[in-house]
PDB file of N, CA and C in Angstrom:
ATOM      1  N   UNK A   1      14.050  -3.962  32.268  1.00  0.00           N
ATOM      2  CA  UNK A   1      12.978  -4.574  31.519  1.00  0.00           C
ATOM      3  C   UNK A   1      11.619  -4.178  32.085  1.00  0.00           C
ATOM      4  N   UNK A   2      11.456  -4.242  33.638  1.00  0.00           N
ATOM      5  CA  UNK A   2      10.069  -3.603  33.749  1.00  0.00           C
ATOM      6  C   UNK A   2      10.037  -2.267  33.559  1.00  0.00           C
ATOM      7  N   UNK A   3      10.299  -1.304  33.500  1.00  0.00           N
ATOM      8  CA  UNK A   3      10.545   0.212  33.011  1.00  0.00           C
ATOM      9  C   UNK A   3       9.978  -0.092  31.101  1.00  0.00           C
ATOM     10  N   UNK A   4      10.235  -0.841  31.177  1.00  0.00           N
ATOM     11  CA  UNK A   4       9.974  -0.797  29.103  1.00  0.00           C
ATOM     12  C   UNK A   4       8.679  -1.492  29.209  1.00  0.00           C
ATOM     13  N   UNK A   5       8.428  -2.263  29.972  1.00  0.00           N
ATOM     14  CA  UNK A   5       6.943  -3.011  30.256  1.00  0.00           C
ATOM     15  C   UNK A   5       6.208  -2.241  31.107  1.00  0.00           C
ATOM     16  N   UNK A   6       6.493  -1.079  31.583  1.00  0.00           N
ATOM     17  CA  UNK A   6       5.250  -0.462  32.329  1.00  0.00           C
ATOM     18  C   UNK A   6       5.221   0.670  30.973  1.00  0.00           C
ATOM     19  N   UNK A   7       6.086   1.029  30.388  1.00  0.00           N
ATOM     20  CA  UNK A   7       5.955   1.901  29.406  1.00  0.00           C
ATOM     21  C   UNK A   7       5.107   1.524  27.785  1.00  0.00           C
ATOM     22  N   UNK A   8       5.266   0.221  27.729  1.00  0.00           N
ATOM     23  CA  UNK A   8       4.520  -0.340  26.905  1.00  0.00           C
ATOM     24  C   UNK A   8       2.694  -0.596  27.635  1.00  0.00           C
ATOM     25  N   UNK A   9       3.050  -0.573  28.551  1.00  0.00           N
ATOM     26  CA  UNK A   9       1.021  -1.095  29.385  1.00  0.00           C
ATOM     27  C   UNK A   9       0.639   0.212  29.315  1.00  0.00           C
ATOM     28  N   UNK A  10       1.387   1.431  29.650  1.00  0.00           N
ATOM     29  CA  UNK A  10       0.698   2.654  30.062  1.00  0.00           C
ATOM     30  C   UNK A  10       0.259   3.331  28.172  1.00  0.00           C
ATOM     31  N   UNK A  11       1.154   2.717  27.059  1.00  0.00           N
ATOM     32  CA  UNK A  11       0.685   3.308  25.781  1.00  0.00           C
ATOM     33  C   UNK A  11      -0.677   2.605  25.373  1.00  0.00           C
ATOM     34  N   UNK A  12      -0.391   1.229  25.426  1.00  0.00           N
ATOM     35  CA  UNK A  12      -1.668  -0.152  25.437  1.00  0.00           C
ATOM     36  C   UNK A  12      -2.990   0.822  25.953  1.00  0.00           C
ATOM     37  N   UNK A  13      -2.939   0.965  26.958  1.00  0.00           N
ATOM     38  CA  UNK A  13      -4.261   1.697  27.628  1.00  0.00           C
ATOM     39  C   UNK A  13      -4.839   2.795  27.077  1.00  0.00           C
ATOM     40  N   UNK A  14      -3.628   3.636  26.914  1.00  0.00           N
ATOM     41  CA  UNK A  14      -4.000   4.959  25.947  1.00  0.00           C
ATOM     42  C   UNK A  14      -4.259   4.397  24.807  1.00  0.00           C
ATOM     43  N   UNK A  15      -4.324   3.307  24.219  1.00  0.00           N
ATOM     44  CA  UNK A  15      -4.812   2.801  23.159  1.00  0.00           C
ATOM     45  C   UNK A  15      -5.739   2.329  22.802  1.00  0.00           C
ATOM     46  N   UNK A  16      -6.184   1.881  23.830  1.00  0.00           N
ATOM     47  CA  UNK A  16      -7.025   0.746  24.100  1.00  0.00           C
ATOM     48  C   UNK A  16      -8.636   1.531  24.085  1.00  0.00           C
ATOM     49  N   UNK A  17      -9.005   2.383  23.560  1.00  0.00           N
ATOM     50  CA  UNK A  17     -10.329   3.265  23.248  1.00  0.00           C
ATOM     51  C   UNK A  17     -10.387   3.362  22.230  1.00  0.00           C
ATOM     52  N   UNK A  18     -11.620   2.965  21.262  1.00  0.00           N
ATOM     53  CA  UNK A  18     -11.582   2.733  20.131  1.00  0.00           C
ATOM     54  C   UNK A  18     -11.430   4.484  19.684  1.00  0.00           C
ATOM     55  N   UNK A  19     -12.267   5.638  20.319  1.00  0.00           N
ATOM     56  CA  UNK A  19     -12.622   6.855  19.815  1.00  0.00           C
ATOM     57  C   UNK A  19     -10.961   7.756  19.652  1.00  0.00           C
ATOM     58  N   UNK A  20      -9.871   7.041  21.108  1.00  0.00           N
ATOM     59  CA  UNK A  20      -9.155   7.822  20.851  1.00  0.00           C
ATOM     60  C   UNK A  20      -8.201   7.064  19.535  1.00  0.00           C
ATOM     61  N   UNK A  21      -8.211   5.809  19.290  1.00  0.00           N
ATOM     62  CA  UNK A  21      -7.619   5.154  18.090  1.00  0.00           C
ATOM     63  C   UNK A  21      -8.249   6.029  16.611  1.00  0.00           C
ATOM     64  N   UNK A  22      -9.149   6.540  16.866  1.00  0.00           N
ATOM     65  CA  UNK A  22      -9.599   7.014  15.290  1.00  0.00           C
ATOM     66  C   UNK A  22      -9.184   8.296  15.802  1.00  0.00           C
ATOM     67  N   UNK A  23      -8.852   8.943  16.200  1.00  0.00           N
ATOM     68  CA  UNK A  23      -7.944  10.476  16.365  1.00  0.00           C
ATOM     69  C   UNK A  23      -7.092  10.433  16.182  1.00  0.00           C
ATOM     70  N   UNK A  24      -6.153   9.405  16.710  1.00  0.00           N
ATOM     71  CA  UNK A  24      -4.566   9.058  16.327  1.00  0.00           C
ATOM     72  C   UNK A  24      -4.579   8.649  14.878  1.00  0.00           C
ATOM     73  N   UNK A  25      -5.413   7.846  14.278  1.00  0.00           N
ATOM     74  CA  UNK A  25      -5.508   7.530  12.456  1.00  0.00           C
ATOM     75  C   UNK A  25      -5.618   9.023  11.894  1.00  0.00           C
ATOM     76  N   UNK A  26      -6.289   9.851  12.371  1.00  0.00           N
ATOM     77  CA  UNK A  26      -6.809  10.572  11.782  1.00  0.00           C
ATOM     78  C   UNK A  26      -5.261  11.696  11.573  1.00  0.00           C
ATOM     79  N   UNK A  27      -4.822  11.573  12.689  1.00  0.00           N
ATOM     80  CA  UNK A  27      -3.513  12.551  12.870  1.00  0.00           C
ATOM     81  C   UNK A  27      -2.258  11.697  11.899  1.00  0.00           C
ATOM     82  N   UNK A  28      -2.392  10.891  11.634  1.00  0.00           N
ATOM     83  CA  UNK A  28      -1.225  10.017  11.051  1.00  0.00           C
ATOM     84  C   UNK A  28      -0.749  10.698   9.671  1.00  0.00           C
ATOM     85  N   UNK A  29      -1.878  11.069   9.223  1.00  0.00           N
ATOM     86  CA  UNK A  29      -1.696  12.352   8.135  1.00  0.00           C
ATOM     87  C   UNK A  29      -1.214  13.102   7.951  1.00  0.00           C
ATOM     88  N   UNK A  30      -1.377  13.749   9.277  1.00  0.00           N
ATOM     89  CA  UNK A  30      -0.383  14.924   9.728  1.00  0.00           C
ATOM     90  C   UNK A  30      -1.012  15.945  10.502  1.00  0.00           C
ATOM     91  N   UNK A  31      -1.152  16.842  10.572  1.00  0.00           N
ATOM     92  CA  UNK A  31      -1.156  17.992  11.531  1.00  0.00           C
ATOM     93  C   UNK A  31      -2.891  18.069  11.655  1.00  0.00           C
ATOM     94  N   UNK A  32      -4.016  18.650  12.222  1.00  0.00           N
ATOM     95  CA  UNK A  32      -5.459  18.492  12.277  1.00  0.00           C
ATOM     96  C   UNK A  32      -5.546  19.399  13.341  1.00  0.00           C
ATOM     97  N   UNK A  33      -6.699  20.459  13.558  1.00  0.00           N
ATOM     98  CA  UNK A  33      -7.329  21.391  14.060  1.00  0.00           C
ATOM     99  C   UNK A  33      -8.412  20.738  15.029  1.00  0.00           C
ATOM    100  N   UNK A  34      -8.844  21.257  16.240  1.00  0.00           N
ATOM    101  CA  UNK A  34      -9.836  20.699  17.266  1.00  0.00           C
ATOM    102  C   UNK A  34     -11.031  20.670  16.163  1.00  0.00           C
ATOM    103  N   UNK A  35     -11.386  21.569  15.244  1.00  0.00           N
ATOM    104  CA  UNK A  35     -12.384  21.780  14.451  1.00  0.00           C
ATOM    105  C   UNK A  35     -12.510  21.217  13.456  1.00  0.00           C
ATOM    106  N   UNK A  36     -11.422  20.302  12.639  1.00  0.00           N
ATOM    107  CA  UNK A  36     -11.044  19.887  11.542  1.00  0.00           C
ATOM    108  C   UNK A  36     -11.161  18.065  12.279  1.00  0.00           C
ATOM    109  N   UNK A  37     -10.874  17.733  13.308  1.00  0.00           N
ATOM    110  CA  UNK A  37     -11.457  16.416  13.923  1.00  0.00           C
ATOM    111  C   UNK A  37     -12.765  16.150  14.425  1.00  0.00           C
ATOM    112  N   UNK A  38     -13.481  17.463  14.760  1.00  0.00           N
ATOM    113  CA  UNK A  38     -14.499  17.324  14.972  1.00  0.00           C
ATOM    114  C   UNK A  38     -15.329  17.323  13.720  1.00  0.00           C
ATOM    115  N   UNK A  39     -15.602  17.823  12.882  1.00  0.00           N
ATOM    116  CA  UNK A  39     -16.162  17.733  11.523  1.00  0.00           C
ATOM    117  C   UNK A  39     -15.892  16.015  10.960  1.00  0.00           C
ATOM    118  N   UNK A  40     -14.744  15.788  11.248  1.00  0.00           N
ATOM    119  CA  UNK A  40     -14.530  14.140  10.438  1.00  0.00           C
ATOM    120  C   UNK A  40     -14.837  12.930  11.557  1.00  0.00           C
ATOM    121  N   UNK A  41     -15.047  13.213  12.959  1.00  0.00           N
ATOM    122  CA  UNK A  41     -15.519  12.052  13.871  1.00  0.00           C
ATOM    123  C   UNK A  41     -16.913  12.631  14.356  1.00  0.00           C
ATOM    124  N   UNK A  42     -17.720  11.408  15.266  1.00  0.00           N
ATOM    125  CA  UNK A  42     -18.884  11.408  14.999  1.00  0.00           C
ATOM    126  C   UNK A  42     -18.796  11.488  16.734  1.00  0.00           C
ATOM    127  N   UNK A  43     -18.272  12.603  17.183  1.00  0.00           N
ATOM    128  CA  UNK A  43     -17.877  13.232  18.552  1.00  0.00           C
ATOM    129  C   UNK A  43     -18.812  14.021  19.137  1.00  0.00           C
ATOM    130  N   UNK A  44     -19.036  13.627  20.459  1.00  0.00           N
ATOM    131  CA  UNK A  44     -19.638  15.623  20.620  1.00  0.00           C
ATOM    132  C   UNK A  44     -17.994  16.543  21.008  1.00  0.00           C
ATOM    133  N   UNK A  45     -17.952  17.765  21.255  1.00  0.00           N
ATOM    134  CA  UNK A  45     -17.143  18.614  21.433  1.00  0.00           C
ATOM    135  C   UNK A  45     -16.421  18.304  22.643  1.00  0.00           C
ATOM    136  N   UNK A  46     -17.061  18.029  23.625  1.00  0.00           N
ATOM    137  CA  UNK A  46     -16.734  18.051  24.800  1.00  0.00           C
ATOM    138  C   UNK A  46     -15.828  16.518  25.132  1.00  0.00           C
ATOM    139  N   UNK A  47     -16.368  15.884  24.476  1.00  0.00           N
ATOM    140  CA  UNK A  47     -15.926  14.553  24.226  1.00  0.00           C
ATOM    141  C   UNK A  47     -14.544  14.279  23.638  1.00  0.00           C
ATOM    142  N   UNK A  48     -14.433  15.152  23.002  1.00  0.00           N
ATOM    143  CA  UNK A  48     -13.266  15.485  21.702  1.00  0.00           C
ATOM    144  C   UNK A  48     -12.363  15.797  22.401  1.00  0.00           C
ATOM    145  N   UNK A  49     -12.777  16.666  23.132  1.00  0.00           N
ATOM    146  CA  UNK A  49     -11.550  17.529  23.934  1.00  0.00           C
ATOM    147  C   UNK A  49     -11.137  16.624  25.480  1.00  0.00           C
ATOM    148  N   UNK A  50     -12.286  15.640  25.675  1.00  0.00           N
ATOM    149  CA  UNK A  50     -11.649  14.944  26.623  1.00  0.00           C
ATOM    150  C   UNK A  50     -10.573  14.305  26.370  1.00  0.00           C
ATOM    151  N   UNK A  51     -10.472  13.594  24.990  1.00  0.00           N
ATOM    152  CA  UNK A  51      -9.463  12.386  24.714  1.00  0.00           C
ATOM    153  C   UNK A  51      -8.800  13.183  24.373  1.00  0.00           C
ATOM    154  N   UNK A  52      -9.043  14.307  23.750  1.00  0.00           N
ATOM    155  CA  UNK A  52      -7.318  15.120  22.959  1.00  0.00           C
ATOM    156  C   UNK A  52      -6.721  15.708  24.332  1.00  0.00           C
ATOM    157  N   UNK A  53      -7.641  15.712  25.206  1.00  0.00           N
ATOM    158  CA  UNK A  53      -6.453  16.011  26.718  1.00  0.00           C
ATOM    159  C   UNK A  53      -5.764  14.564  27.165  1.00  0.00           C
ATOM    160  N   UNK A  54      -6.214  13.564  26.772  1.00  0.00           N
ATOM    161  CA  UNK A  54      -5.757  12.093  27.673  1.00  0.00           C
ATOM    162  C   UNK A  54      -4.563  11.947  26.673  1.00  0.00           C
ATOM    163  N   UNK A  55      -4.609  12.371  25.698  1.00  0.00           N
ATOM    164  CA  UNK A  55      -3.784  12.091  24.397  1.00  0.00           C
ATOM    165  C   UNK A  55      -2.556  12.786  24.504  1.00  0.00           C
ATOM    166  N   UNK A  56      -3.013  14.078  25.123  1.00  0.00           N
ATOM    167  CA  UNK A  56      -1.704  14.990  25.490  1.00  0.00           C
ATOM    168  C   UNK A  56      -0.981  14.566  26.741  1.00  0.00           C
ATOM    169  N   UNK A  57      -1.949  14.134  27.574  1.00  0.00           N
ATOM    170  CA  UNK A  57      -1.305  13.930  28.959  1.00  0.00           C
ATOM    171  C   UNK A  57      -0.408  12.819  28.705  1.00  0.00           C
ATOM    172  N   UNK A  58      -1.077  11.749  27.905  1.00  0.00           N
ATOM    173  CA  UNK A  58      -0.343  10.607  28.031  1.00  0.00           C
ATOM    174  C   UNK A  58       1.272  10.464  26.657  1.00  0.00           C
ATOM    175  N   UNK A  59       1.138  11.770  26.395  1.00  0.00           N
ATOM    176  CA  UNK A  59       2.611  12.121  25.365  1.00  0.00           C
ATOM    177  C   UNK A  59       2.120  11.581  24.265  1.00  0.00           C
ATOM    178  N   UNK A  60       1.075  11.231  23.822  1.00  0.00           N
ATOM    179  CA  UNK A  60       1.046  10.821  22.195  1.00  0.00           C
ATOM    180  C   UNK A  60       0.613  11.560  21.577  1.00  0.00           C
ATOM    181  N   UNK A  61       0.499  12.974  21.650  1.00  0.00           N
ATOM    182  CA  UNK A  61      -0.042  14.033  20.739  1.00  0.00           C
ATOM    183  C   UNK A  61       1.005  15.162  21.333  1.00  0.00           C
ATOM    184  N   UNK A  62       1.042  16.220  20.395  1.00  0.00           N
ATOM    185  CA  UNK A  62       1.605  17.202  21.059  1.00  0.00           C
ATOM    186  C   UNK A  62       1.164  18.441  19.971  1.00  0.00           C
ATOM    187  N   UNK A  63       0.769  19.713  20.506  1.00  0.00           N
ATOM    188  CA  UNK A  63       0.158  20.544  20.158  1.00  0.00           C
ATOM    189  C   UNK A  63       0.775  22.455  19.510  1.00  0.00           C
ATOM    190  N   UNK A  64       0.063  22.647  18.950  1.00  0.00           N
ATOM    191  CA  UNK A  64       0.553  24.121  18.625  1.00  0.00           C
ATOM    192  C   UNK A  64      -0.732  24.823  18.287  1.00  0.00           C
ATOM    193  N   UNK A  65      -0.347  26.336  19.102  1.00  0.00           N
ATOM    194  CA  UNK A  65      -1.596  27.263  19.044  1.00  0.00           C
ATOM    195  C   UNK A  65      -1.324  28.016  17.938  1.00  0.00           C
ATOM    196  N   UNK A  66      -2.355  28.186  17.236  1.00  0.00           N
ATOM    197  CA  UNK A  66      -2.084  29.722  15.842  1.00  0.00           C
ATOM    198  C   UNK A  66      -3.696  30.380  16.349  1.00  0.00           C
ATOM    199  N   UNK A  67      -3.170  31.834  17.110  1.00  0.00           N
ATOM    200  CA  UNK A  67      -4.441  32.106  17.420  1.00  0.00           C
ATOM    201  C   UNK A  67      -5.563  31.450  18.600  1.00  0.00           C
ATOM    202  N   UNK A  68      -6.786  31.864  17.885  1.00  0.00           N
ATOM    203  CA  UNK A  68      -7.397  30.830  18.626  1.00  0.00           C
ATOM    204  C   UNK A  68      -7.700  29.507  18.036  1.00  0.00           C
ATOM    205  N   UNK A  69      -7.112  28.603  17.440  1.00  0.00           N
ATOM    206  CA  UNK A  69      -6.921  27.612  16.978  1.00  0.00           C
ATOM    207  C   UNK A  69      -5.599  26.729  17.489  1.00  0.00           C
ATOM    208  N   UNK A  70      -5.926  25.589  18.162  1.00  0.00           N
ATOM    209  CA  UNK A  70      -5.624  24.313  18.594  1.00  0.00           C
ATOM    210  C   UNK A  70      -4.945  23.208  17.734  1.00  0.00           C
ATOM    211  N   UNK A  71      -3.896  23.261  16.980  1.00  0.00           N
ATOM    212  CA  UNK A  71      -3.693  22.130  16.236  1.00  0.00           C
ATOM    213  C   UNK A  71      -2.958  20.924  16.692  1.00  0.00           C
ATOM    214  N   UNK A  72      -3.272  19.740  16.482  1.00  0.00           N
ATOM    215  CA  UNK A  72      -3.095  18.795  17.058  1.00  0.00           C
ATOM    216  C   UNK A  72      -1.734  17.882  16.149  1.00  0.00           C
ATOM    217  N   UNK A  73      -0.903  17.057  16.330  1.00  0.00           N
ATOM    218  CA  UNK A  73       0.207  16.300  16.012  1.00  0.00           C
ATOM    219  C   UNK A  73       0.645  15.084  16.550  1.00  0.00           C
ATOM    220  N   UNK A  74       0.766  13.969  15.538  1.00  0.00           N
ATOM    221  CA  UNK A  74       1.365  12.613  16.577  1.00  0.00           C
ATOM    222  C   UNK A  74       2.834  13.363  17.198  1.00  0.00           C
ATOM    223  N   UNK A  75       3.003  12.638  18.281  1.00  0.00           N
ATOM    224  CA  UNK A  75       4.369  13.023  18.684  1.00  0.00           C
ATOM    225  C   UNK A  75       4.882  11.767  18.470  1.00  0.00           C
ATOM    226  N   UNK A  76       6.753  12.195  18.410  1.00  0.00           N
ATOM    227  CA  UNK A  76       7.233  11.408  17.751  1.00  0.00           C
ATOM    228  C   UNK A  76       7.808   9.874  19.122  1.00  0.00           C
ATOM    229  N   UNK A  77       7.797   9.095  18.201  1.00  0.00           N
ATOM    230  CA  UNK A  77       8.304   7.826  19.488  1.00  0.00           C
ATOM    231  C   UNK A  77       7.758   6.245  18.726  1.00  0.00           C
ATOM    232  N   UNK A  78       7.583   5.925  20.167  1.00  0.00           N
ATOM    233  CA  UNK A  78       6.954   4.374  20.133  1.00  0.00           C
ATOM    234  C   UNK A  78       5.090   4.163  19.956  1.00  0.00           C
ATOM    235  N   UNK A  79       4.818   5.700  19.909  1.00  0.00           N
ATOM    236  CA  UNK A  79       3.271   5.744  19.826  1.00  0.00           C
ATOM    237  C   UNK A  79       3.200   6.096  18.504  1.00  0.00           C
ATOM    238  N   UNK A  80       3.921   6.484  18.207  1.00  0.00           N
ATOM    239  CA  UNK A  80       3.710   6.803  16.534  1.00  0.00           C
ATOM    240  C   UNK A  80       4.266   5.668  15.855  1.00  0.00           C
ATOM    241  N   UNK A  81       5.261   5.192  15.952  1.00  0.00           N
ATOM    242  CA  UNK A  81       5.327   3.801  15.100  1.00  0.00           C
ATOM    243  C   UNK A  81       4.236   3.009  15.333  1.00  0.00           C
ATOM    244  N   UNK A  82       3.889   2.598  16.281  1.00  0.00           N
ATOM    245  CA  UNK A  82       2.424   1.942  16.759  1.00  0.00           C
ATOM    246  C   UNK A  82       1.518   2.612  15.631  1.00  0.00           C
ATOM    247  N   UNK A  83       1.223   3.438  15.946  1.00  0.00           N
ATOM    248  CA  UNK A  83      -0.447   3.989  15.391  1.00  0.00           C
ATOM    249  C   UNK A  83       0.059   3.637  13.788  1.00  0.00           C
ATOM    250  N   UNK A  84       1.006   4.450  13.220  1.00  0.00           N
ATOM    251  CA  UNK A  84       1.030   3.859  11.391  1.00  0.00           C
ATOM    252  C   UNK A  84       1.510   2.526  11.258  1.00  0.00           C
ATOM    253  N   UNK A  85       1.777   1.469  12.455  1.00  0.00           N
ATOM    254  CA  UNK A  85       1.277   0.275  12.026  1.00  0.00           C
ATOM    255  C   UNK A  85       0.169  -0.171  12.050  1.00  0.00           C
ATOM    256  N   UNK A  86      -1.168   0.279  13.238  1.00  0.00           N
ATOM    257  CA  UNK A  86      -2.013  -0.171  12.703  1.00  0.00           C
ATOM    258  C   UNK A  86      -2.905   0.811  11.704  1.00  0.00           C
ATOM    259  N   UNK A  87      -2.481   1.702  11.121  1.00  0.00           N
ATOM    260  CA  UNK A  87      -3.284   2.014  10.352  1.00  0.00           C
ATOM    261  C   UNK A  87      -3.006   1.677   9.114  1.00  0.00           C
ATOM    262  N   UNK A  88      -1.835   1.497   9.067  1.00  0.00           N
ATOM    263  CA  UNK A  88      -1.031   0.278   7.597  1.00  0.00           C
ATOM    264  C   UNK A  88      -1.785  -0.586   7.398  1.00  0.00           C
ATOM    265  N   UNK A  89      -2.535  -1.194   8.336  1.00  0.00           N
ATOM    266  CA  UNK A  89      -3.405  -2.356   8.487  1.00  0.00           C
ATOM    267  C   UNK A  89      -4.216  -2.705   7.952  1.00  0.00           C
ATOM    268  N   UNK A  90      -5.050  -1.756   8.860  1.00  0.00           N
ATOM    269  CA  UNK A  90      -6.669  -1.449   9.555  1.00  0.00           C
ATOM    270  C   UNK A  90      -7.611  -0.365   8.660  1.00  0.00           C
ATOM    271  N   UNK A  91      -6.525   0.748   7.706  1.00  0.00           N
ATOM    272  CA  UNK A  91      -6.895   1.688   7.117  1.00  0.00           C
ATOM    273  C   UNK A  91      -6.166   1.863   5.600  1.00  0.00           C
ATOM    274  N   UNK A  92      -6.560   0.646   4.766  1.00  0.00           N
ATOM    275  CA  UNK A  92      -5.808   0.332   3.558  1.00  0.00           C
ATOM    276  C   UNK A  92      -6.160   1.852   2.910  1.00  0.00           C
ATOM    277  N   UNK A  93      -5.600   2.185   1.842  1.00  0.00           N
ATOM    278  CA  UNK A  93      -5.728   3.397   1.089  1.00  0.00           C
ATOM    279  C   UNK A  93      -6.831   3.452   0.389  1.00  0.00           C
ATOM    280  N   UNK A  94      -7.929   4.390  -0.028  1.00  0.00           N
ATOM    281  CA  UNK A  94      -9.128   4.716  -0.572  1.00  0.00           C
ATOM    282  C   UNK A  94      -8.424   4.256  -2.151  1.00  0.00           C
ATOM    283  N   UNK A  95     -10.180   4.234  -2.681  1.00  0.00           N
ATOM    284  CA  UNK A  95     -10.047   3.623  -4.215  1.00  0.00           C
ATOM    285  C   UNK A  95      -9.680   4.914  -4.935  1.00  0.00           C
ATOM    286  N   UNK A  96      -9.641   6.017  -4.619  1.00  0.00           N
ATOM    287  CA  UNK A  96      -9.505   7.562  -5.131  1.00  0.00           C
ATOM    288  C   UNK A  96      -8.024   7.737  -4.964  1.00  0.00           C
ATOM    289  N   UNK A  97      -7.572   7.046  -3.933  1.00  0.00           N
ATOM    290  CA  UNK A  97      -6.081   7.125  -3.706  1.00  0.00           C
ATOM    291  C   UNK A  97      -5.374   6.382  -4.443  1.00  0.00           C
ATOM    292  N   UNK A  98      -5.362   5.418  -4.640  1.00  0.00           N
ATOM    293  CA  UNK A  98      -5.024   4.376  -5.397  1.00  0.00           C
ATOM    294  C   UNK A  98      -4.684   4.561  -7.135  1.00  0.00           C
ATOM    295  N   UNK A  99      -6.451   5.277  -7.459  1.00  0.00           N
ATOM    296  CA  UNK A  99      -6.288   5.604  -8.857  1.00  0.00           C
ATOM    297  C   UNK A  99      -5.390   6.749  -9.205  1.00  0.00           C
ATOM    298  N   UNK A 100      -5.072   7.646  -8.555  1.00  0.00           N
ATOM    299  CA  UNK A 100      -4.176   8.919  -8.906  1.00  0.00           C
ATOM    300  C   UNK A 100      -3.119   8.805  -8.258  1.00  0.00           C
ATOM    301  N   UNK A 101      -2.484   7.369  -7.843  1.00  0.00           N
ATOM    302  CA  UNK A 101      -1.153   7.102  -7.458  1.00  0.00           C
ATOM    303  C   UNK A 101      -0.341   6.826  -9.123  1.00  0.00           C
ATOM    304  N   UNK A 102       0.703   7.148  -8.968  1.00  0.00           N
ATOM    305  CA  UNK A 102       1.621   6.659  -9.966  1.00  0.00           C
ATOM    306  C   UNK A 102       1.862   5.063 -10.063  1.00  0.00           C
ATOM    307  N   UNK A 103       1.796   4.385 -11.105  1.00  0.00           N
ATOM    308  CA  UNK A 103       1.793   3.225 -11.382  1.00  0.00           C
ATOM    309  C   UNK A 103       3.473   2.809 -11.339  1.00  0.00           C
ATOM    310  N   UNK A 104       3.253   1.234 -10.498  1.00  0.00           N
ATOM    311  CA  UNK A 104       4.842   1.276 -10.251  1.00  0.00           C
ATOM    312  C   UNK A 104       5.759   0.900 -11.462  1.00  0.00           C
ATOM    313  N   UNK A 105       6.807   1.157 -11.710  1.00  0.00           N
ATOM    314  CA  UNK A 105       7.616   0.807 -12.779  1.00  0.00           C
ATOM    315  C   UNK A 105       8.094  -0.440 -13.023  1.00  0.00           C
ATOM    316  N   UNK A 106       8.152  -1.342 -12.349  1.00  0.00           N
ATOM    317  CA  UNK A 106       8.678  -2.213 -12.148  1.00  0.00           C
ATOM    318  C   UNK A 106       9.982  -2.581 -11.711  1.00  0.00           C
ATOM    319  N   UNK A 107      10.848  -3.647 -11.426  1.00  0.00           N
ATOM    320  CA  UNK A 107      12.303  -3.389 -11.497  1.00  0.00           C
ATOM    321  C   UNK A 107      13.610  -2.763 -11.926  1.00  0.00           C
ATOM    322  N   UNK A 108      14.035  -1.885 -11.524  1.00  0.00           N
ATOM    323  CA  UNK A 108      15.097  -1.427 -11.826  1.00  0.00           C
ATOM    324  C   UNK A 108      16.289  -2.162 -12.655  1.00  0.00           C
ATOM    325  N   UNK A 109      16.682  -1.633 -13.817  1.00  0.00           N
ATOM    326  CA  UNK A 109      17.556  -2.294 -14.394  1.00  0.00           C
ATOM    327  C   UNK A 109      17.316  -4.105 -15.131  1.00  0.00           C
ATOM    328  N   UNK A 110      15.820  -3.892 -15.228  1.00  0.00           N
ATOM    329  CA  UNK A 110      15.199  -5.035 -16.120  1.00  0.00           C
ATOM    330  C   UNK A 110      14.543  -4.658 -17.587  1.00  0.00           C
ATOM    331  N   UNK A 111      14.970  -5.042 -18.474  1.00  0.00           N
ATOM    332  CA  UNK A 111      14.672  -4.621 -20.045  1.00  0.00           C
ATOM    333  C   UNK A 111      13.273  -5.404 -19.828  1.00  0.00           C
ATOM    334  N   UNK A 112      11.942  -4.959 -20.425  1.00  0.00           N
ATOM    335  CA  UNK A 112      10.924  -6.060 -20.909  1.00  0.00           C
ATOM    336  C   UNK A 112      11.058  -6.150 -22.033  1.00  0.00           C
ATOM    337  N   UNK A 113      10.675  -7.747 -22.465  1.00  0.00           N
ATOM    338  CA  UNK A 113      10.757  -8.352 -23.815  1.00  0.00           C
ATOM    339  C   UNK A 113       9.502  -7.939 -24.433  1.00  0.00           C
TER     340      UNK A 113
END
């Protein structure tokens, strides 16, 4: 039990920064470029690359080079269920998203009168 409780304090912490919480939202999407996070957060460069190293160190990101390009990825685990719960939350879906979603059908195997 303490092995699962030092493993839960050491993700908490890596969490616990609001700048690196909007990198992890931002990745929940899916895959994102050092250049493609920097354009959408309000980062300097150097800054960027600090947390996307704390992010790597601490196993919640994991990376692939194409070139000279850096792309970034949640890795898979207990940090990724975490992060798309709170962004389930915290980051309801845009009104643009919403409107060009498919409208739900309703119940399966119910006639309307």
């Amino acid at each position: 039990m303490a092995t699962h409780a030092d493993s839960a304090s050491r993700l908490l912490k890596s969490l616990a920064n609001a700048q690196r919480l909007r990198i992890l939202c931002l990745l929940v999407t899916g895959e994102s470029s050092v250049g493609a996070l920097h354009v959408q957060l309000d980062l300097s460069q150097s800054a960027l690359s600090q947390h996307l190293a704390r992010l790597r160190e601490d196993g919640l990101v994991i990376t692939r080079r194409e070139a000279q390009t850096i792309h970034y990825r949640l890795a898979s685990g207990p940090a990724e269920r975490v992060i798309q719960t709170l962004h389930g939350i915290y980051c309801p879906p845009r009104a643009e998203d919403v409107l060009t979603a498919s409208p739900p059908t309703g119940r399966p195997g119910r006639k309307r009168r």
